[in-house]
PDB file of N, CA and C in Angstrom:
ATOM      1  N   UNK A   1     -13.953  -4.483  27.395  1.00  0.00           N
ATOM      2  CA  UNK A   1     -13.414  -3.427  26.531  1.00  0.00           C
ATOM      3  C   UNK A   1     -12.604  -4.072  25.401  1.00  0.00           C
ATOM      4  N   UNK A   2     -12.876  -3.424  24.198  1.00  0.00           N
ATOM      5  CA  UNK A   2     -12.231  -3.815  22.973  1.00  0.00           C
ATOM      6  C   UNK A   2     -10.447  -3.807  23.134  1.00  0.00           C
ATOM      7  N   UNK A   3      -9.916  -4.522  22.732  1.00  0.00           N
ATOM      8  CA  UNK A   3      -8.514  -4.008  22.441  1.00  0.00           C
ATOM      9  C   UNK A   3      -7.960  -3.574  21.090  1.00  0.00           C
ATOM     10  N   UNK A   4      -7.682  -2.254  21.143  1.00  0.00           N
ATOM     11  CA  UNK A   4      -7.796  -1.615  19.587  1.00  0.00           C
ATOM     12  C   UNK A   4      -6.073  -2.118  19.050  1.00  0.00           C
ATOM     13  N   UNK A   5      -4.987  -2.718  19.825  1.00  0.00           N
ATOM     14  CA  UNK A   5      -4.102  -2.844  19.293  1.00  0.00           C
ATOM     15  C   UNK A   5      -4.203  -3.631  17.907  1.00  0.00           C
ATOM     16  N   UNK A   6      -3.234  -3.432  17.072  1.00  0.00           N
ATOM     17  CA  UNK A   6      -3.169  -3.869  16.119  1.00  0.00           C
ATOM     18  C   UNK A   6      -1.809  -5.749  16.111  1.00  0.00           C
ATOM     19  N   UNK A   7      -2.088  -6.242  15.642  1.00  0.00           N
ATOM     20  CA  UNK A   7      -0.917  -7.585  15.367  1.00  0.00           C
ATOM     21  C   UNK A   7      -0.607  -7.606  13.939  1.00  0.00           C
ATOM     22  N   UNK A   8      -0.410  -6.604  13.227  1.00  0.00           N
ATOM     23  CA  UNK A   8      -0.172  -6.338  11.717  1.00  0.00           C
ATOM     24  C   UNK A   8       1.035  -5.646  11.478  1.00  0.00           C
ATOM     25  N   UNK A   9       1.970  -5.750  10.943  1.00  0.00           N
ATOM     26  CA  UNK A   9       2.778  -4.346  10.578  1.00  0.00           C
ATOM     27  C   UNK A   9       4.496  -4.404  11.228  1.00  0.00           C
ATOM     28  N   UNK A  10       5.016  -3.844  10.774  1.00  0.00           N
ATOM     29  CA  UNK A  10       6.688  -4.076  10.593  1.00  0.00           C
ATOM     30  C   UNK A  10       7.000  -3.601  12.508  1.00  0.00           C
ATOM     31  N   UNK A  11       6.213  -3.077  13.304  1.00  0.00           N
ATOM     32  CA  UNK A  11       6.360  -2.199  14.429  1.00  0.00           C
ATOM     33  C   UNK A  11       5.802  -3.313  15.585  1.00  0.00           C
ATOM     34  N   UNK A  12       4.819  -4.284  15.074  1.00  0.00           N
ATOM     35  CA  UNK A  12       4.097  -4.987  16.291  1.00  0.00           C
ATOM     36  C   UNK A  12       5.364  -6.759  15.927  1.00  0.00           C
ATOM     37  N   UNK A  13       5.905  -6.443  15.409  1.00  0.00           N
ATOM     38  CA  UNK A  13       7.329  -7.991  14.841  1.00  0.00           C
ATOM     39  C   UNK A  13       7.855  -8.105  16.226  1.00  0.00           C
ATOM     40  N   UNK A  14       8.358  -9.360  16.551  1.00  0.00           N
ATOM     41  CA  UNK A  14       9.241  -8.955  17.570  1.00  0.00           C
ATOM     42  C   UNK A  14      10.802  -8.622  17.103  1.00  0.00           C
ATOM     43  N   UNK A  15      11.913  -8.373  18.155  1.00  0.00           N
ATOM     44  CA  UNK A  15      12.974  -7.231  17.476  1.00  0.00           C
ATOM     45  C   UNK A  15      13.420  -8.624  16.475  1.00  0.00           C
ATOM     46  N   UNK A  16      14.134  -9.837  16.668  1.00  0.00           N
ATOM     47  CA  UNK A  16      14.581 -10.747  15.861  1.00  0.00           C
ATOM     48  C   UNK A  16      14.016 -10.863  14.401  1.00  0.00           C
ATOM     49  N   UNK A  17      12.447 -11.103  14.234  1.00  0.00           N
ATOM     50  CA  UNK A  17      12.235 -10.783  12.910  1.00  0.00           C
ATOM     51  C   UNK A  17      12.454  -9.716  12.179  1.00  0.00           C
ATOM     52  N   UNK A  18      12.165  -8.448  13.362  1.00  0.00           N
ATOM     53  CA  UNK A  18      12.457  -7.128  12.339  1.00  0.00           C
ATOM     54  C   UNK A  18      14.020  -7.022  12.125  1.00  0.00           C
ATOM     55  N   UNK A  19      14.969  -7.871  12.967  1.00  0.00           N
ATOM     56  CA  UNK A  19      16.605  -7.624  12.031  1.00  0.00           C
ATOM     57  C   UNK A  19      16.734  -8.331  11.050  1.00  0.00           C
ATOM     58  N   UNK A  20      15.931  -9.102  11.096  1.00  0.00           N
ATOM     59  CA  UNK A  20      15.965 -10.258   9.956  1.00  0.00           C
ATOM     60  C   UNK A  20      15.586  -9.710   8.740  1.00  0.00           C
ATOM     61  N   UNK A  21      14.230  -8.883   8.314  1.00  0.00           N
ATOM     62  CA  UNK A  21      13.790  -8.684   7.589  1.00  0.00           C
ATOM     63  C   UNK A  21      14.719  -6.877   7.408  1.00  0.00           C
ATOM     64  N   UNK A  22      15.074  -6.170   7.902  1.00  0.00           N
ATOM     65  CA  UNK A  22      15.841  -5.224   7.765  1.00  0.00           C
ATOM     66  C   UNK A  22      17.240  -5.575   7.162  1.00  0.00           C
ATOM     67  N   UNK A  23      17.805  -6.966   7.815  1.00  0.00           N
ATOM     68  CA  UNK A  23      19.085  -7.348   6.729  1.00  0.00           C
ATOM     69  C   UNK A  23      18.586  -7.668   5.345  1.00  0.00           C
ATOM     70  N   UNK A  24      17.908  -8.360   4.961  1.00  0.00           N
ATOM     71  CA  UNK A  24      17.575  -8.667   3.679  1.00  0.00           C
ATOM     72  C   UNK A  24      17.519  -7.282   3.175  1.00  0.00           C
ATOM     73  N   UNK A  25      16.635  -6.197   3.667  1.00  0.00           N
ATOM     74  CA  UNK A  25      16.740  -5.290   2.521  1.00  0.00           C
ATOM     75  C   UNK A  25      18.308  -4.608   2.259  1.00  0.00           C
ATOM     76  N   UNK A  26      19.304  -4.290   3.373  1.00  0.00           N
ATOM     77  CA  UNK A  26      20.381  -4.344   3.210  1.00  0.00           C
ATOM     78  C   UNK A  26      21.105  -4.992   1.880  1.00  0.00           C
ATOM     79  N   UNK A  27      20.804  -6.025   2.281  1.00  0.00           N
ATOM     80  CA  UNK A  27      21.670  -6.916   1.370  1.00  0.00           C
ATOM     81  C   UNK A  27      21.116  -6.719  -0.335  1.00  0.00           C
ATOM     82  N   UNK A  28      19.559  -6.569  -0.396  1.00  0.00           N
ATOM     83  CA  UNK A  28      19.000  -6.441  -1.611  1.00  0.00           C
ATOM     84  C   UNK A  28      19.336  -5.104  -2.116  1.00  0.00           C
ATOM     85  N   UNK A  29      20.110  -3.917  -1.378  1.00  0.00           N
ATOM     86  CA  UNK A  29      20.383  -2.980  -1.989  1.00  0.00           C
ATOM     87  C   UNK A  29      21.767  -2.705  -2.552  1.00  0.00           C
ATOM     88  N   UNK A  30      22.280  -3.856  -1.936  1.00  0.00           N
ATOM     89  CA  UNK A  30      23.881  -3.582  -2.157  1.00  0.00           C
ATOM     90  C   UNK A  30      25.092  -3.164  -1.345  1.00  0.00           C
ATOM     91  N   UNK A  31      24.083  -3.035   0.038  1.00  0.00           N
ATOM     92  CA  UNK A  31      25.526  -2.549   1.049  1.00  0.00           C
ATOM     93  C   UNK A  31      25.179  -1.391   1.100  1.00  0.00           C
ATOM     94  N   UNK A  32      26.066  -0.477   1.477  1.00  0.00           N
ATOM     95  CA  UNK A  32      26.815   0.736   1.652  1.00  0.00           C
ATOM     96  C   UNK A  32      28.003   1.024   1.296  1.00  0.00           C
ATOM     97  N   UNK A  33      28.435   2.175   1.209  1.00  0.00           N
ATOM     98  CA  UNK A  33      29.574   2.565   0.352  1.00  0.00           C
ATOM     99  C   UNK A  33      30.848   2.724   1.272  1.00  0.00           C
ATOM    100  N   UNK A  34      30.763   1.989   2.088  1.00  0.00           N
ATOM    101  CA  UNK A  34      32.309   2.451   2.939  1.00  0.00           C
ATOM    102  C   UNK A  34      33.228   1.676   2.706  1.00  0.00           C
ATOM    103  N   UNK A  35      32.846   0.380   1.636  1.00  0.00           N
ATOM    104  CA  UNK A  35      34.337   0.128   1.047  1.00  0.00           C
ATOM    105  C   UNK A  35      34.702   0.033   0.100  1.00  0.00           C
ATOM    106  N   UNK A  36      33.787   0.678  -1.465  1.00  0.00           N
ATOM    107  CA  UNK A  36      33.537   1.043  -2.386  1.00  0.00           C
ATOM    108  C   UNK A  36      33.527   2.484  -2.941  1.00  0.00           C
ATOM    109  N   UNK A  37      34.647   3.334  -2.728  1.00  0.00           N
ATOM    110  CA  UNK A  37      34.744   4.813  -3.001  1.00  0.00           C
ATOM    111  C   UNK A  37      34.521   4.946  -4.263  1.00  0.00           C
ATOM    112  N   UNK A  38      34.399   4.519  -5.426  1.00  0.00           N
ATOM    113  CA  UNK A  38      34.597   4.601  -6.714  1.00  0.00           C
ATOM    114  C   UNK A  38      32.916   4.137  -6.842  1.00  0.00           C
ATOM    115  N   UNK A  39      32.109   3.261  -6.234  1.00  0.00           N
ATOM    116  CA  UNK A  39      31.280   2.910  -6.773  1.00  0.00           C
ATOM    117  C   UNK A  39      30.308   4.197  -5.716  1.00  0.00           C
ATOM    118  N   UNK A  40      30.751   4.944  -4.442  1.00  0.00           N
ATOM    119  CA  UNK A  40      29.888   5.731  -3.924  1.00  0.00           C
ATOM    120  C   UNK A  40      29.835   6.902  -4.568  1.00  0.00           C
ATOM    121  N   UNK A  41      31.483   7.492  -5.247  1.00  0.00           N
ATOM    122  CA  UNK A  41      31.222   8.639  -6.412  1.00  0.00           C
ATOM    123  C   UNK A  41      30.671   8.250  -7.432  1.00  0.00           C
ATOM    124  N   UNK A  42      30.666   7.381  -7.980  1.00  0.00           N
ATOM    125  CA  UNK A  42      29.653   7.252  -9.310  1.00  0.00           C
ATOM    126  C   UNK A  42      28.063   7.289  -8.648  1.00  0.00           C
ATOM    127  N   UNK A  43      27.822   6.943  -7.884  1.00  0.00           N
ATOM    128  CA  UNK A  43      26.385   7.067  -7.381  1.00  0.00           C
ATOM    129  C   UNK A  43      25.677   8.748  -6.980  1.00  0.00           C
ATOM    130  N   UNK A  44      26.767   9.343  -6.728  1.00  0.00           N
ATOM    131  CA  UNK A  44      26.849  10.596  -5.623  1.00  0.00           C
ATOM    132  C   UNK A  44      26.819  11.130  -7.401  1.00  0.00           C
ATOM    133  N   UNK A  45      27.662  11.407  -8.024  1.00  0.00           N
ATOM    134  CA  UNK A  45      27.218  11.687  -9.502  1.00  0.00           C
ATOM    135  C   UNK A  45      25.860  11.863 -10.241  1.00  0.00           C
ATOM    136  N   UNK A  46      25.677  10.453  -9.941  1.00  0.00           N
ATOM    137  CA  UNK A  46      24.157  10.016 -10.943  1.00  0.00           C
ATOM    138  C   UNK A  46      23.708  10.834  -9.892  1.00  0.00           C
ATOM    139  N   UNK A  47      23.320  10.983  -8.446  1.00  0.00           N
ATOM    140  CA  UNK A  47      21.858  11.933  -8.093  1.00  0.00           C
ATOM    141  C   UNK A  47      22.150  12.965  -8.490  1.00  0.00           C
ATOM    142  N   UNK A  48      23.409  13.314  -8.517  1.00  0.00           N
ATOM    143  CA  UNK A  48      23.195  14.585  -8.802  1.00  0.00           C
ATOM    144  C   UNK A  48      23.175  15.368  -9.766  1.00  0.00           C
ATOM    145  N   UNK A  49      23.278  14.537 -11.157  1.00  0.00           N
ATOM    146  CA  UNK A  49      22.578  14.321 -12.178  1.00  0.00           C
ATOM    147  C   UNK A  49      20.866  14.668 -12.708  1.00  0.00           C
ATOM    148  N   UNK A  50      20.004  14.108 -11.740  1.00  0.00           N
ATOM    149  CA  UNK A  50      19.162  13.835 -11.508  1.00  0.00           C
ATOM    150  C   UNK A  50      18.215  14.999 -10.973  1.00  0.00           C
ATOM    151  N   UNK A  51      19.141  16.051 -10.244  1.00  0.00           N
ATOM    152  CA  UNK A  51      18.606  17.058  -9.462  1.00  0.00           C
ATOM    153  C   UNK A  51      17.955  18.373 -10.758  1.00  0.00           C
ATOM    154  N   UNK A  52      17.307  18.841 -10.643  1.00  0.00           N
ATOM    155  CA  UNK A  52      16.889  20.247 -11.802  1.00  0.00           C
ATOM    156  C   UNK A  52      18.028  20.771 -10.966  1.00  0.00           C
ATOM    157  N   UNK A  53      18.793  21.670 -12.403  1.00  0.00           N
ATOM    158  CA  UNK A  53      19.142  22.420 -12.445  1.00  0.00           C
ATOM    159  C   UNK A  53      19.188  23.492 -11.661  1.00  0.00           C
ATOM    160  N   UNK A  54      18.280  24.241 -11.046  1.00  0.00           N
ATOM    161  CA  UNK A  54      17.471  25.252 -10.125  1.00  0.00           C
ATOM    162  C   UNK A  54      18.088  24.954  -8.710  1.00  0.00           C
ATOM    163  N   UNK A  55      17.463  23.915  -8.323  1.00  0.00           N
ATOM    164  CA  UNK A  55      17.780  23.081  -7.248  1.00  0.00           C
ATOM    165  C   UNK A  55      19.488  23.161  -7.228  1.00  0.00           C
ATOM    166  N   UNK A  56      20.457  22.626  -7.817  1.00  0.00           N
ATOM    167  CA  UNK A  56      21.298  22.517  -7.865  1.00  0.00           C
ATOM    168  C   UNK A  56      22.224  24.464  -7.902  1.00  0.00           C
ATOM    169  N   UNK A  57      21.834  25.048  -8.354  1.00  0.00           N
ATOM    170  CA  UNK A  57      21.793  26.241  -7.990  1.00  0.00           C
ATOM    171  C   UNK A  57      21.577  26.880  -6.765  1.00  0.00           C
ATOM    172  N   UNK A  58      20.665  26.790  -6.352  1.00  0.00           N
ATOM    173  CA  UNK A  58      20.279  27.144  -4.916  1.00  0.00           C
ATOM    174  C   UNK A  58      21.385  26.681  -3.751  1.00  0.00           C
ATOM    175  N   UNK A  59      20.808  25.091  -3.980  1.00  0.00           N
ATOM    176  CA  UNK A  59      21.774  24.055  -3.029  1.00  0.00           C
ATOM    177  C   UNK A  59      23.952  25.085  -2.646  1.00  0.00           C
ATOM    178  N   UNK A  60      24.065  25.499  -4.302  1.00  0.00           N
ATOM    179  CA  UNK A  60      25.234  26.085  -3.800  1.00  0.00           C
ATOM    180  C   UNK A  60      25.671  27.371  -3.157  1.00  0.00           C
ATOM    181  N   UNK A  61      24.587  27.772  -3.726  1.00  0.00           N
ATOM    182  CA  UNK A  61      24.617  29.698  -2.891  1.00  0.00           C
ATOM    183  C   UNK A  61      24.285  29.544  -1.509  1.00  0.00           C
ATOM    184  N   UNK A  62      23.454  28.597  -0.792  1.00  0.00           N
ATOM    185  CA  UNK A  62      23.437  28.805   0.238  1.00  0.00           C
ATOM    186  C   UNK A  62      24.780  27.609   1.264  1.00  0.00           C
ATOM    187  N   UNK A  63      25.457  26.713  -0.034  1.00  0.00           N
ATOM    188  CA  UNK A  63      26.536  26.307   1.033  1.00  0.00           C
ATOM    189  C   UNK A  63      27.150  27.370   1.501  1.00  0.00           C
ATOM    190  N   UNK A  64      27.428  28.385   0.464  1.00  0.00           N
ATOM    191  CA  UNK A  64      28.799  29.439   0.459  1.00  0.00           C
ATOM    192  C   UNK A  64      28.066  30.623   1.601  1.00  0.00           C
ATOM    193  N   UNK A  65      27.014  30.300   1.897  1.00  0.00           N
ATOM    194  CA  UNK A  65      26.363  31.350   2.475  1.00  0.00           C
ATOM    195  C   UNK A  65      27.306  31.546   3.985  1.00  0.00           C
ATOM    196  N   UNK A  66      27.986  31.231   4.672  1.00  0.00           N
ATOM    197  CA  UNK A  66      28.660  31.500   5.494  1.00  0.00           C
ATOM    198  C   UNK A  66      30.380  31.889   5.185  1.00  0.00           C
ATOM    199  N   UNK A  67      30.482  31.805   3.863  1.00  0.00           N
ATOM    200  CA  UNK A  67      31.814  32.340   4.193  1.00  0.00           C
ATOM    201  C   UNK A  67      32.656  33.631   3.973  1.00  0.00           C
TER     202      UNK A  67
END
């Protein structure tokens, strides 16, 4: 019988390479914002910048929708 597994792909790695290759992208993005408040509101800004108008509309009528 054939073995249909695959040896290709980010899922068949063993766990050591896949932290390995998961830190790099970490690092290639810049971190995270938990010790950078100034650089996570300027970011949190720009998307939301980014959003149509519409969207951004909606998004608030239904925060308020419970109160």
């Amino acid at each position: 019988m054939a073995d249909n597994t695959s040896n290709r792909g980010f899922a068949s790695m063993d766990s050591d390479k896949q932290r390995e290759i998961a830190s790099m992208g970490g690092k290639a993005s810049g971190g995270n914002f938990a010790k950078d408040h100034e650089r996570a509101s300027k970011e949190g800004k720009k998307g939301a910048e980014a959003q149509p108008t519409e969207a951004k509309r909606r998004g608030g009528e239904h925060s308020h929708q419970n109160d």
